[in-house]
N, C-alpha and C. Protein backbone atom coordinates (compact mmCIF):
# COMPACT_ATOMS: atom_id res chain seq x y z
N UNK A 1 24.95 21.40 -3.63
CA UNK A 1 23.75 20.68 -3.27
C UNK A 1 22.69 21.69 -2.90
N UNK A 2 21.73 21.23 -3.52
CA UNK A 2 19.97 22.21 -3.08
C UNK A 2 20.42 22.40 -1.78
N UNK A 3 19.42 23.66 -1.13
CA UNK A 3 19.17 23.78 0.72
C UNK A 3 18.18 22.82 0.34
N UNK A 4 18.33 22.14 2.24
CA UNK A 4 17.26 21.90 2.34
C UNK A 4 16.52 22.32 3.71
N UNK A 5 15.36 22.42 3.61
CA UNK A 5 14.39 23.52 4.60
C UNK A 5 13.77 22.52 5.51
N UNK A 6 13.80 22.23 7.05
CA UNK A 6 12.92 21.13 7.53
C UNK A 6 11.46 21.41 7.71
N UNK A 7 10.94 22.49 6.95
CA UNK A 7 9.84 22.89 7.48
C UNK A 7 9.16 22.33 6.18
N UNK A 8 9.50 22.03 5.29
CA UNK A 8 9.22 21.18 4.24
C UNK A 8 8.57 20.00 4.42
N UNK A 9 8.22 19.02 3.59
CA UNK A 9 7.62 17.66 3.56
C UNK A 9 8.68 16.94 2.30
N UNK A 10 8.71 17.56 1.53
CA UNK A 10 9.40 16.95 0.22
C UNK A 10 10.66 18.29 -0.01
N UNK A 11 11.91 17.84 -0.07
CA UNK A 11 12.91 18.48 -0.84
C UNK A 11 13.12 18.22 -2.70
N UNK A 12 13.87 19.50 -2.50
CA UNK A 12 14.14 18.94 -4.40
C UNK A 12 15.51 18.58 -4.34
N UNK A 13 16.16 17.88 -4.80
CA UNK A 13 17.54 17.70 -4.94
C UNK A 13 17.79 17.36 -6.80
N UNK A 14 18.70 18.25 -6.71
CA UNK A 14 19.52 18.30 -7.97
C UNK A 14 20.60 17.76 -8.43
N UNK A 15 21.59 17.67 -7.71
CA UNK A 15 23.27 17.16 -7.08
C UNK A 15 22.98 15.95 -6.20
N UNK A 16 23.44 15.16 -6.86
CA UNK A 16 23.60 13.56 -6.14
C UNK A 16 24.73 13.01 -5.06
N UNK A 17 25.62 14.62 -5.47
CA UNK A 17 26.76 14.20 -4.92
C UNK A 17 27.39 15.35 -3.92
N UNK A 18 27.87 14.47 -2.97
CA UNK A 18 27.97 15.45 -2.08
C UNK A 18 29.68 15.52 -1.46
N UNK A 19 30.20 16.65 -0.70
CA UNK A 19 31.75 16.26 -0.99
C UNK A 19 31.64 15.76 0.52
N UNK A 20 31.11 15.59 1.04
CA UNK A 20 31.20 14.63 2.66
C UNK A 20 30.49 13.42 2.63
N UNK A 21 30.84 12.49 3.05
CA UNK A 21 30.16 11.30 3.35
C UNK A 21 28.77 11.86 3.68
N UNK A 22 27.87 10.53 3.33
CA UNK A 22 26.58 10.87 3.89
C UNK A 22 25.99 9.54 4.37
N UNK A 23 25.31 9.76 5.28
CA UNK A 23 24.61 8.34 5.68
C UNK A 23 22.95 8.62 5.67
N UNK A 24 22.28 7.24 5.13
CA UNK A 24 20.70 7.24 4.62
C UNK A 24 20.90 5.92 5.63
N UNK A 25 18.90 6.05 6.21
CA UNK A 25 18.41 4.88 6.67
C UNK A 25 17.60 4.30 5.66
N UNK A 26 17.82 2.85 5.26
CA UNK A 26 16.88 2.24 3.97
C UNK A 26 16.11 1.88 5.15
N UNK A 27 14.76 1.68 5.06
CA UNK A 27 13.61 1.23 5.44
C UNK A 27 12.94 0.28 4.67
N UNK A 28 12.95 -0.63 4.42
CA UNK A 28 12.35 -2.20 3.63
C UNK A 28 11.39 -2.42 3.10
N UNK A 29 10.43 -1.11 3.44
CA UNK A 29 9.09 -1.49 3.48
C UNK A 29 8.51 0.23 2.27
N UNK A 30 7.76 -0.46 1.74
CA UNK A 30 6.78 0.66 1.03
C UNK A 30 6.17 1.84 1.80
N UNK A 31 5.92 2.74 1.03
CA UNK A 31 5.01 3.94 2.10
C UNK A 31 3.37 3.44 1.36
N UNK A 32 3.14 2.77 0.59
CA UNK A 32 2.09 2.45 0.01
C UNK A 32 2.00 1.29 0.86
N UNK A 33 0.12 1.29 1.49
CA UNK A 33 -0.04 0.73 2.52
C UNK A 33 -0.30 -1.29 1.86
N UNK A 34 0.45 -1.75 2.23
CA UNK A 34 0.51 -3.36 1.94
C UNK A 34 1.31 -3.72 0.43
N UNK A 35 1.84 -2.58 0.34
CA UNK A 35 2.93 -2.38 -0.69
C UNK A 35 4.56 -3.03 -0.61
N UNK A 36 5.02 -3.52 -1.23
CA UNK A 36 6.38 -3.62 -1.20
C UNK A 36 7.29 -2.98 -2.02
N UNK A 37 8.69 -2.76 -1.58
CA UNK A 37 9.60 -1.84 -1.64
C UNK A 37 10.10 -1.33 -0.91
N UNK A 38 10.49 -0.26 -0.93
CA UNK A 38 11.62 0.54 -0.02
C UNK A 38 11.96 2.03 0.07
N UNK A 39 11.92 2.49 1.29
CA UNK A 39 11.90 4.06 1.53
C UNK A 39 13.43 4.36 2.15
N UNK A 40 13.94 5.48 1.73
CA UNK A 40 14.97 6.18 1.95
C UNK A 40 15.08 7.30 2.88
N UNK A 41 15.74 7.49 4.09
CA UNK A 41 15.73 8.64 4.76
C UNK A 41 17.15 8.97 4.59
N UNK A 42 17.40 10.78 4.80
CA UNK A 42 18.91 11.01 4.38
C UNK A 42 19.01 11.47 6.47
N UNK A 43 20.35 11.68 6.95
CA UNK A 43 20.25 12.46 8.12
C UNK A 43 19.57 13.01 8.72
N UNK A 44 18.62 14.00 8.46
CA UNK A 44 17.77 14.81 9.22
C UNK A 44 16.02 13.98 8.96
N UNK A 45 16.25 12.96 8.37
CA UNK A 45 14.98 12.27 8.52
C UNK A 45 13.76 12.46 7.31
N UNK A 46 14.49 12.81 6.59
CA UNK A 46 13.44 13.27 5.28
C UNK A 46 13.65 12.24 4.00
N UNK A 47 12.20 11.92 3.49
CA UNK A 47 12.60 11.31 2.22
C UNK A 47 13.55 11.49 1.29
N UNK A 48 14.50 10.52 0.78
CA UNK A 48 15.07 11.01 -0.32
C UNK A 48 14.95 9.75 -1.85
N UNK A 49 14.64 9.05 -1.66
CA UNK A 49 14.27 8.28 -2.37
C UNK A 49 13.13 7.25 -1.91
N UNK A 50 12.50 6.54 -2.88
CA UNK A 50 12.10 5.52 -2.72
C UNK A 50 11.70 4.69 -3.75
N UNK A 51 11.34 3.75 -3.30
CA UNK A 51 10.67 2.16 -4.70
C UNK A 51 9.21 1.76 -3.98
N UNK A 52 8.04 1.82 -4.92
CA UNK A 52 6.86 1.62 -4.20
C UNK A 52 6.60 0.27 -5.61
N UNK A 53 6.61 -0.90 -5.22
CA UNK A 53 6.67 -2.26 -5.94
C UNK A 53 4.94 -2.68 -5.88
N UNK A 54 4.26 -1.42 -5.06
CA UNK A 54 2.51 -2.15 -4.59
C UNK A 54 2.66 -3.32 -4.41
N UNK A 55 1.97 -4.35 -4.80
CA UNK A 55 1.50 -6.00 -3.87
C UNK A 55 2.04 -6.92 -4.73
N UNK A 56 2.95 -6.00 -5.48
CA UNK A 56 4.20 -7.58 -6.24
C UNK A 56 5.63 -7.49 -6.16
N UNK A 57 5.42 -8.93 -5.52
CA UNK A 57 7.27 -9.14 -4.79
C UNK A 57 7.74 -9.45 -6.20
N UNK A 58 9.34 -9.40 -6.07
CA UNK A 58 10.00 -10.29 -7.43
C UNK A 58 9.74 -9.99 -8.64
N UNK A 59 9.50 -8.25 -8.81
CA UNK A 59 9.57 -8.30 -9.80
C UNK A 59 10.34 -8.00 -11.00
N UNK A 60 10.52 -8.12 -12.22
CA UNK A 60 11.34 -8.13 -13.63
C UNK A 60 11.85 -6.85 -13.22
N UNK A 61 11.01 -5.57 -13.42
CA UNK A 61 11.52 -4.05 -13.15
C UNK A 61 11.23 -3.65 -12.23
N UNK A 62 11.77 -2.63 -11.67
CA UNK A 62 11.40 -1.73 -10.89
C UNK A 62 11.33 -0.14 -10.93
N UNK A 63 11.23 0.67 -10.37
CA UNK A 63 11.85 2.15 -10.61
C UNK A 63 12.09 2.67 -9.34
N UNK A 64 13.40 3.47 -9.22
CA UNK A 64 13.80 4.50 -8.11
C UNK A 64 13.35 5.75 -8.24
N UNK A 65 12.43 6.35 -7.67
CA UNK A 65 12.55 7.35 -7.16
C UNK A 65 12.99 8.37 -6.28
N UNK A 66 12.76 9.22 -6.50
CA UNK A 66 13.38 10.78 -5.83
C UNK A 66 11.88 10.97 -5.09
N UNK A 67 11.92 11.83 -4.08
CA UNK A 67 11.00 11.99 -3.03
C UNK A 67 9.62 12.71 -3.49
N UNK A 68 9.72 13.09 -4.93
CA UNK A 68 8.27 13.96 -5.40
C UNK A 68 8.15 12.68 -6.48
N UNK A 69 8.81 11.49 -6.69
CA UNK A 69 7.94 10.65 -7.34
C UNK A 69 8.79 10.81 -8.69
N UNK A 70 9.47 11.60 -9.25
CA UNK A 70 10.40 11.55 -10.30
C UNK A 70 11.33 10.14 -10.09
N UNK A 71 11.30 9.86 -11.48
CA UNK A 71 11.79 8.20 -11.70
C UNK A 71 13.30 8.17 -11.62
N UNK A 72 14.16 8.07 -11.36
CA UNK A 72 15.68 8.41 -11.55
C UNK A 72 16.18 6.69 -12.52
N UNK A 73 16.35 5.99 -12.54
CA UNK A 73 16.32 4.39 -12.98
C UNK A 73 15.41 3.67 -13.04
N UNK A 74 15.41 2.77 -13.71
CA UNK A 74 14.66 2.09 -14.15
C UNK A 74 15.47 0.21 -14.19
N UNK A 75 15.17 -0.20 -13.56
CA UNK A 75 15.96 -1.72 -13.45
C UNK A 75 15.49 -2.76 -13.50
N UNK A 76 15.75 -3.11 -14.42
CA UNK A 76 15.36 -4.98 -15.54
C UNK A 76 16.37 -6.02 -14.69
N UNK A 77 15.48 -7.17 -14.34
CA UNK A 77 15.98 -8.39 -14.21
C UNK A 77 16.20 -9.02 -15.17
N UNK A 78 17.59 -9.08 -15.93
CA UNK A 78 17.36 -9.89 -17.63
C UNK A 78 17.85 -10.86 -17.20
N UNK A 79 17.08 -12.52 -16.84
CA UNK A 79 17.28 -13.70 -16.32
C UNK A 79 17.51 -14.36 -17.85
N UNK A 80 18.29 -14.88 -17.71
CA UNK A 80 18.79 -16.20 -18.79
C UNK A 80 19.50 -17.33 -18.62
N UNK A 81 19.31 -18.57 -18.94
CA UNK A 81 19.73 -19.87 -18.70
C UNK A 81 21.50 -19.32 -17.98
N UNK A 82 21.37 -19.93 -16.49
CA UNK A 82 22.90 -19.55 -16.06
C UNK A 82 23.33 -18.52 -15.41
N UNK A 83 23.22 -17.36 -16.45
CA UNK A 83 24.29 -16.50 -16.39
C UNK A 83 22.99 -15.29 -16.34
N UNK A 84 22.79 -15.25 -15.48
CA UNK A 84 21.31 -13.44 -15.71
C UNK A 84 22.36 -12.63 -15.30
N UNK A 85 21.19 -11.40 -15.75
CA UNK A 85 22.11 -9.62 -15.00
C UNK A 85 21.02 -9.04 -14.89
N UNK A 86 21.50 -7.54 -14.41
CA UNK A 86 20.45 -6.48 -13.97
C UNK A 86 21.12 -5.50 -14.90
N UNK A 87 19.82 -4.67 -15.68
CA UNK A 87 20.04 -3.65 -16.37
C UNK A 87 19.25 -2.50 -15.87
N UNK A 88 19.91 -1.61 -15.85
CA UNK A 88 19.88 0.24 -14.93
C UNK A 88 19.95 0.88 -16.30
N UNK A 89 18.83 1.30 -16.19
CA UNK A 89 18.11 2.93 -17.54
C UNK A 89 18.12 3.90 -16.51
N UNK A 90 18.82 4.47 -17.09
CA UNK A 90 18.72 6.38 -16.26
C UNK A 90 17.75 7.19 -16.75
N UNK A 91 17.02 7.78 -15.89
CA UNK A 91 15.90 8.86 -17.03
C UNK A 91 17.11 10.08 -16.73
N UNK A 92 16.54 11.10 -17.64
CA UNK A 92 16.61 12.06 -17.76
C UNK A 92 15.98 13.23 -17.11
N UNK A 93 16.33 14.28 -16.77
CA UNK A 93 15.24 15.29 -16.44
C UNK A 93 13.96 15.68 -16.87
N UNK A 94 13.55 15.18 -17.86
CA UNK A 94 12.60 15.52 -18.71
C UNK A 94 11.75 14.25 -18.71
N UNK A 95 12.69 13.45 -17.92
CA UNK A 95 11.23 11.89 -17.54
C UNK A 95 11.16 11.15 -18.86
N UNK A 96 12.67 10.88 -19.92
CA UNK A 96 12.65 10.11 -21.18
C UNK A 96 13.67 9.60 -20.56
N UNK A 97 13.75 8.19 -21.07
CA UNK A 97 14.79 7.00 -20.69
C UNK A 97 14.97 6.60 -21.91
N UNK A 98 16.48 5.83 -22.29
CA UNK A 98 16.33 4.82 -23.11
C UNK A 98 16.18 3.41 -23.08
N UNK A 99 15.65 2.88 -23.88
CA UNK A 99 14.99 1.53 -24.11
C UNK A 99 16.26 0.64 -24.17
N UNK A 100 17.06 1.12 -24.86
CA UNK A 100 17.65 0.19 -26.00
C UNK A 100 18.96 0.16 -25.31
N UNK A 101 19.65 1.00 -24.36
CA UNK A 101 21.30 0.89 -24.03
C UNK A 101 21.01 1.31 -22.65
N UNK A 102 21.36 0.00 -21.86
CA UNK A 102 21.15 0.02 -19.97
C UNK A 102 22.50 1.52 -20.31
N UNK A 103 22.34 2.06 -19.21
CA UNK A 103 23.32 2.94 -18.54
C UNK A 103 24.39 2.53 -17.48
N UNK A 104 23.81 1.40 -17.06
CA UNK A 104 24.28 0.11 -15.98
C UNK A 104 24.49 -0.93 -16.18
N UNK A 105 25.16 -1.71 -16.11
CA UNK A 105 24.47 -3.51 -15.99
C UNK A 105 25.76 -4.27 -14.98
N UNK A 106 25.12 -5.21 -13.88
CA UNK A 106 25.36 -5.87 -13.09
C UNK A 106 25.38 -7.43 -13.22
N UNK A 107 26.49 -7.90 -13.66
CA UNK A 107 26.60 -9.43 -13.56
C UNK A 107 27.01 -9.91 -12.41
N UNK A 108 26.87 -11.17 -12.03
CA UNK A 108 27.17 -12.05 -10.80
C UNK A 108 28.58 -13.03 -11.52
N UNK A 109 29.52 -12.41 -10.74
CA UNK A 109 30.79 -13.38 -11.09
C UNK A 109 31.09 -14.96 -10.67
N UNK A 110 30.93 -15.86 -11.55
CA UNK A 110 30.96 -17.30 -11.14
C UNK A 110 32.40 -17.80 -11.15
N UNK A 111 32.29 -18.24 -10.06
CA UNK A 111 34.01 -18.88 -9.91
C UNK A 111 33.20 -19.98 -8.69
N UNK A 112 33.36 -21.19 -9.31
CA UNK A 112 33.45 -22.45 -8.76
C UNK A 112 34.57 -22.90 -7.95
N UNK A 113 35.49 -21.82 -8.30
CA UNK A 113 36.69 -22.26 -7.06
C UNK A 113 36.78 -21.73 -5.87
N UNK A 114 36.36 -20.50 -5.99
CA UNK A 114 35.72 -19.57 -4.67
C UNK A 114 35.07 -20.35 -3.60
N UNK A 115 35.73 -21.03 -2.11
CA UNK A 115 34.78 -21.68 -1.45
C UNK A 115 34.01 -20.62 -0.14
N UNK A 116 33.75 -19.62 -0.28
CA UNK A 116 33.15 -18.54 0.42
C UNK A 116 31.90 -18.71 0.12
N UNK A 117 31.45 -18.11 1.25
CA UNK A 117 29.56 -17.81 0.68
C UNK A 117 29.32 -16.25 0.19
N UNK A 118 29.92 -15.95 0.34
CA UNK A 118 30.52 -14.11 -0.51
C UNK A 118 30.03 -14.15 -2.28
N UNK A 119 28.72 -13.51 -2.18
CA UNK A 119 28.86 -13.21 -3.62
C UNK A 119 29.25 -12.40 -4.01
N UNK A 120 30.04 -12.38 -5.45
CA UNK A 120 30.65 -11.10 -6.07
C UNK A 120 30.22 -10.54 -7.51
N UNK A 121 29.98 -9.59 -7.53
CA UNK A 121 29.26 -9.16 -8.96
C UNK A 121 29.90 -7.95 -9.67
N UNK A 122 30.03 -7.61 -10.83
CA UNK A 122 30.60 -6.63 -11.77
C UNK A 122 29.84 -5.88 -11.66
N UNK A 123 30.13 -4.25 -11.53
CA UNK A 123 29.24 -3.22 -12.03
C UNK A 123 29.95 -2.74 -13.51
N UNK A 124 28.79 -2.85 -14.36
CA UNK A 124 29.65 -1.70 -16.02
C UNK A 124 28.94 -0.76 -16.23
N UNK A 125 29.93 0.38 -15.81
CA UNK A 125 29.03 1.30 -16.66
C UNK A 125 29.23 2.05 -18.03
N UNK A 126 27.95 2.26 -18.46
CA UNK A 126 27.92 2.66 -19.96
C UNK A 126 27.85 1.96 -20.76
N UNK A 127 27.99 0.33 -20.31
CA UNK A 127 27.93 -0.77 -20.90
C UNK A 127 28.56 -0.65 -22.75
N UNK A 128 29.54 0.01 -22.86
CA UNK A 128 30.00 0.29 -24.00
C UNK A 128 31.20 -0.40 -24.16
N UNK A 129 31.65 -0.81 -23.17
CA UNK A 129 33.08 -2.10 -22.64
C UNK A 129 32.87 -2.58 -21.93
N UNK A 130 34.01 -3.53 -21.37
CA UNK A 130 33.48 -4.63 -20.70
C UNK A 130 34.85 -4.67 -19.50
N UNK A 131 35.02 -3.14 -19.38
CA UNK A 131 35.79 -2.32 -17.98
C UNK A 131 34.72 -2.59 -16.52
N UNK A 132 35.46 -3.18 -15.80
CA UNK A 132 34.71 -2.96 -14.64
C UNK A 132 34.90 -1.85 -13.74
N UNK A 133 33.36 -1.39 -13.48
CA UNK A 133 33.94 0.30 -13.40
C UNK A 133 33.52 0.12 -11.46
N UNK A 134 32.76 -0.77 -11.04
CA UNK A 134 32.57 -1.25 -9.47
C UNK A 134 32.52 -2.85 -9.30
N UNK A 135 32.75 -3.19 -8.21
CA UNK A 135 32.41 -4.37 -7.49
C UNK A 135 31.43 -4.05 -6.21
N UNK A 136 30.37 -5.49 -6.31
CA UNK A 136 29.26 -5.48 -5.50
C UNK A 136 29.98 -6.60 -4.78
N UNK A 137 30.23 -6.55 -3.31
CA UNK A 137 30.51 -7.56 -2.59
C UNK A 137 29.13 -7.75 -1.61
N UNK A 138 28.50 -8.70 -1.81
CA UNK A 138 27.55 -9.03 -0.97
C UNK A 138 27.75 -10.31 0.53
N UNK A 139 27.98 -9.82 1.46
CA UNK A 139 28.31 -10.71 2.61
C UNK A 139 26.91 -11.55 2.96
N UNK A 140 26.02 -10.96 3.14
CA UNK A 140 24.75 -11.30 4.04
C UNK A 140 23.64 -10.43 3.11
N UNK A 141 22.15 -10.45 3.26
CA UNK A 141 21.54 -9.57 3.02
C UNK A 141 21.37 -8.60 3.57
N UNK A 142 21.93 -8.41 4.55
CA UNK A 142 22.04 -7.09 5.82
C UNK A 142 23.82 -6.75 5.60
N UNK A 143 24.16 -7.12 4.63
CA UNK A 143 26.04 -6.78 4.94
C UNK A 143 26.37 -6.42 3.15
N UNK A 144 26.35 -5.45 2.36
CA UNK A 144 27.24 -5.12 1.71
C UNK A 144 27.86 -4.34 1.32
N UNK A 145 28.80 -4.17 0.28
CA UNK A 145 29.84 -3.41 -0.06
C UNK A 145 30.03 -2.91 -1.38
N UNK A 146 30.06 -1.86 -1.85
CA UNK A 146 30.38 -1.35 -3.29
C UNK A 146 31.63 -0.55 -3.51
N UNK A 147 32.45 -1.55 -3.95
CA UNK A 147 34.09 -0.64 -4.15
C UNK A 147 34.26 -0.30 -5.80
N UNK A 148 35.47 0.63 -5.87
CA UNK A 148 36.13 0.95 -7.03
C UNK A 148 36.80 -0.17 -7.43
N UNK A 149 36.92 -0.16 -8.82
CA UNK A 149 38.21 -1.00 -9.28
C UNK A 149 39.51 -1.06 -8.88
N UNK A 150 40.01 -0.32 -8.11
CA UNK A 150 41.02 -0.36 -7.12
C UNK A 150 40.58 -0.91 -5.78
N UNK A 151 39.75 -1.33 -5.31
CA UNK A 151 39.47 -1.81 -4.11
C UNK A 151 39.06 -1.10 -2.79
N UNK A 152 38.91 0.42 -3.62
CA UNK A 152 38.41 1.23 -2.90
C UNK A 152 37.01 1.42 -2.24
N UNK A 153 36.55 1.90 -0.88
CA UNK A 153 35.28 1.55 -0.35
C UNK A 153 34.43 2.74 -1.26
N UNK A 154 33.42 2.55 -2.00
CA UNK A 154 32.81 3.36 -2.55
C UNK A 154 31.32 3.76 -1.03
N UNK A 155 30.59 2.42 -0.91
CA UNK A 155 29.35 2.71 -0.03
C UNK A 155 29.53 1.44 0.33
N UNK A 156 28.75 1.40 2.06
CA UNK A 156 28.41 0.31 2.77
C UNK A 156 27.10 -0.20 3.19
N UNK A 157 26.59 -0.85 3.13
CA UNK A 157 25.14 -1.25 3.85
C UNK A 157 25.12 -2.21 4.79
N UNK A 158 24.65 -1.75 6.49
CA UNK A 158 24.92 -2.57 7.21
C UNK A 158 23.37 -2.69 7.71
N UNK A 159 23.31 -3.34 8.96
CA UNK A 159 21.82 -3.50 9.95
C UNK A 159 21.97 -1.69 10.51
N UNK A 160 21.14 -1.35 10.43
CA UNK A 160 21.45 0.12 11.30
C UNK A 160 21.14 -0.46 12.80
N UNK A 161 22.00 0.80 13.28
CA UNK A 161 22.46 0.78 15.13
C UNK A 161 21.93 1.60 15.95
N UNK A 162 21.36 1.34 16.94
CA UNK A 162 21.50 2.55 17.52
C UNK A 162 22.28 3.06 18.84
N UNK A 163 22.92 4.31 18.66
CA UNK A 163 23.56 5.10 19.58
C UNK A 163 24.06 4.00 20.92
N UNK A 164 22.85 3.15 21.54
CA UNK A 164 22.71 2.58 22.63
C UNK A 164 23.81 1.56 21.94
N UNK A 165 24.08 1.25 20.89
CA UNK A 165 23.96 -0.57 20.50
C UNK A 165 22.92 -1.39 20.26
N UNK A 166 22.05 -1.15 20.21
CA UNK A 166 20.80 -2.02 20.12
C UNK A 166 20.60 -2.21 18.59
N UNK A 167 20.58 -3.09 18.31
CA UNK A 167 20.35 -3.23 16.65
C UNK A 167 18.90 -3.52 15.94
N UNK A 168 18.40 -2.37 15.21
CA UNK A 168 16.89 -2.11 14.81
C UNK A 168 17.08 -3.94 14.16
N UNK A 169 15.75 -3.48 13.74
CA UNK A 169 15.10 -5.17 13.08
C UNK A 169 15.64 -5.20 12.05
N UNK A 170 15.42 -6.71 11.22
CA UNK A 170 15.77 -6.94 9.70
C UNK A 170 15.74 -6.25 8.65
N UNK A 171 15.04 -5.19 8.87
CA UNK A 171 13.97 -4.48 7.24
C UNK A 171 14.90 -2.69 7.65
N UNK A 172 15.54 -2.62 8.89
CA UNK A 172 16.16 -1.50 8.81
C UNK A 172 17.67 -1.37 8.22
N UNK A 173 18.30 -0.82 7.40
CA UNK A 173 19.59 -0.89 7.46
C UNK A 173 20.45 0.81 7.41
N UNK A 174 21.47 0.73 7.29
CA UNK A 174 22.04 2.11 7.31
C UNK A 174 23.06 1.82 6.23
N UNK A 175 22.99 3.29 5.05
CA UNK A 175 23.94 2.87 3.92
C UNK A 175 24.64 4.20 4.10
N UNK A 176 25.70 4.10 4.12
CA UNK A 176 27.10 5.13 4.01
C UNK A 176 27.33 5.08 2.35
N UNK A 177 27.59 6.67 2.00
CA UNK A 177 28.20 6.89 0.55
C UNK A 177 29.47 7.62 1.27
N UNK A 178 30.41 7.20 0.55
CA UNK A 178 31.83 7.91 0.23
C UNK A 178 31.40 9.62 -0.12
N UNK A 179 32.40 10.29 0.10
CA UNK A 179 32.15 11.85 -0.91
C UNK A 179 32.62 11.75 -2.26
N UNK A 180 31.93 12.20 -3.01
CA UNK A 180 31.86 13.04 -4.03
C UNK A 180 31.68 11.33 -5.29
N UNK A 181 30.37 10.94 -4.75
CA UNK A 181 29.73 9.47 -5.44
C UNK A 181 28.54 9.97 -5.69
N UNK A 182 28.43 9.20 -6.48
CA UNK A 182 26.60 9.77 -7.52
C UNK A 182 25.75 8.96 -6.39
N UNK A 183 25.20 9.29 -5.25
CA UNK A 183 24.86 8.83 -4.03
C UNK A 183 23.13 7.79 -5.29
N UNK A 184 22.84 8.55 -6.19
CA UNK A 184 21.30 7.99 -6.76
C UNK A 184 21.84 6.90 -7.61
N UNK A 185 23.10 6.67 -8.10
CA UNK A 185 23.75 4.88 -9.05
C UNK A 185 23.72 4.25 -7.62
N UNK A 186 24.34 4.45 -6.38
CA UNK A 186 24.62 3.70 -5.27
C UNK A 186 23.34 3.18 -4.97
N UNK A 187 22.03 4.28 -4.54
CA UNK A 187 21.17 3.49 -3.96
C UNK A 187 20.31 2.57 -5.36
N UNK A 188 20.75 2.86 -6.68
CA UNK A 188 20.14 1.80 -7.78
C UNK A 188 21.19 0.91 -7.56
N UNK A 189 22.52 0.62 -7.43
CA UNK A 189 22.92 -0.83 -6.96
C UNK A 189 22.42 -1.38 -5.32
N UNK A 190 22.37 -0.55 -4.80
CA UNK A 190 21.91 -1.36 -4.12
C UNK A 190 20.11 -1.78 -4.18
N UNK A 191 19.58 -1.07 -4.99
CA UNK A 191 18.20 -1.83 -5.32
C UNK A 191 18.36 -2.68 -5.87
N UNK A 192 19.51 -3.22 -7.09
CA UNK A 192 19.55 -4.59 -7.63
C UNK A 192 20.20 -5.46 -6.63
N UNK A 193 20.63 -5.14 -5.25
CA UNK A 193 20.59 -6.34 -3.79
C UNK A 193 19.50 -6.72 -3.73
N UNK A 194 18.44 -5.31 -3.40
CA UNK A 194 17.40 -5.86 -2.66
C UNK A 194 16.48 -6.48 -3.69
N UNK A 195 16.89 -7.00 -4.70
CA UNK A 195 15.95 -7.92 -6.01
C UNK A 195 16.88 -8.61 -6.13
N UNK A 196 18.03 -9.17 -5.67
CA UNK A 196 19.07 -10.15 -5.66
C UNK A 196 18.44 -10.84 -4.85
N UNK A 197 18.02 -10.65 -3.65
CA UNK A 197 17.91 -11.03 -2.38
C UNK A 197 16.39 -11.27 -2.44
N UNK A 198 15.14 -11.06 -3.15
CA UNK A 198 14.29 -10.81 -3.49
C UNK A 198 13.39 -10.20 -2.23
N UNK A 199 14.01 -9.04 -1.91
CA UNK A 199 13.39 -8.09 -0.65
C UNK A 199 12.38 -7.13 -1.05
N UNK A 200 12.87 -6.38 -2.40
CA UNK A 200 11.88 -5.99 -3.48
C UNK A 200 10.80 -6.29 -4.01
């Protein structure tokens, strides 16, 4: 992983992945003033991502950024009678995406027999099969979960805490990555929550 310098304003990060857990504060809200979206802090309090949506909620796409404004995903609401999903385009280093083959895609699993309020959704990636390569367990809009196909905890998103116990407001949360997870797919599933949830 890049150093990073606190005497800085903006880091570069290269490596998504890190071999220790890491914990980010999502912040709910845009840095663009009356903007919607969502800002990312990593540990020491520095940008590491964000989504600046300006003055439209709900919308079709979005894009994630990295803290100098480089696009990392790109994510389509493809709504259709029933059954919609979310499709995740990865750019590239060079700031080219493809059009034509998500890198991602997120369905919502329907089971009418399920009497929980627990939604559950497929992550595929590479969308080249129809292997489920994560599960999105969504408890609450302040409560979820992204495991392996083994049932393993990949990342969590809770209300963030503080030290005291005191629990920040609605629009704060705290997301834990597992080690050695592409920490920038985690925070693009969890941007297709916060457009699940239409917080975006």
């Amino acid at each position: 992983m890049s150093r990073v310098y606190s005497n800085l304003r903006t880091i570069n990060i290269f490596n998504y992945v890190s071999p220790r857990r890491e914990t980010f504060t999502l912040w709910m809200k845009s840095l663009v003033y009356h903007g919607n979206g969502c800002t990312v802090y990593n540990s020491n309090g520095q940008i590491v991502y964000r989504i600046d949506n300006y003055n439209i909620k709900r919308s079709k796409e979005v894009h994630l950024m990295d803290c100098n404004g480089k696009v990392l995903f790109s994510i389509r609401n493809r709504k259709v009678p029933v059954f919609g999903h979310w499709d995740g385009y990865k750019w590239s280093y060079d700031g080219v995406t493809s059009k034509e083959m998500p890198w991602f895609q997120v369905k919502k699993i329907h089971n009418v027999l399920r009497g929980d309020n627990v939604n559950y959704y497929n992550v595929i990636l590479g969308c080249n099969s129809e292997a489920r390569c994560y599960n999105i367990i969504i408890l609450t809009t302040k409560s979820i979960k992204i495991v392996d196909q083994h049932g393993g905890l990949v990342a969590e998103v809770k209300q963030k805490q503080a030290s005291s116990g005191v629990l920040f407001g609605d629009d704060v949360l705290t997301l834990v990555v597992e080690p050695h997870v592409d920490q920038s797919l985690v925070m693009a599933l969890v941007t297709v929550c916060g457009l699940i949830h239409h917080r975006i």
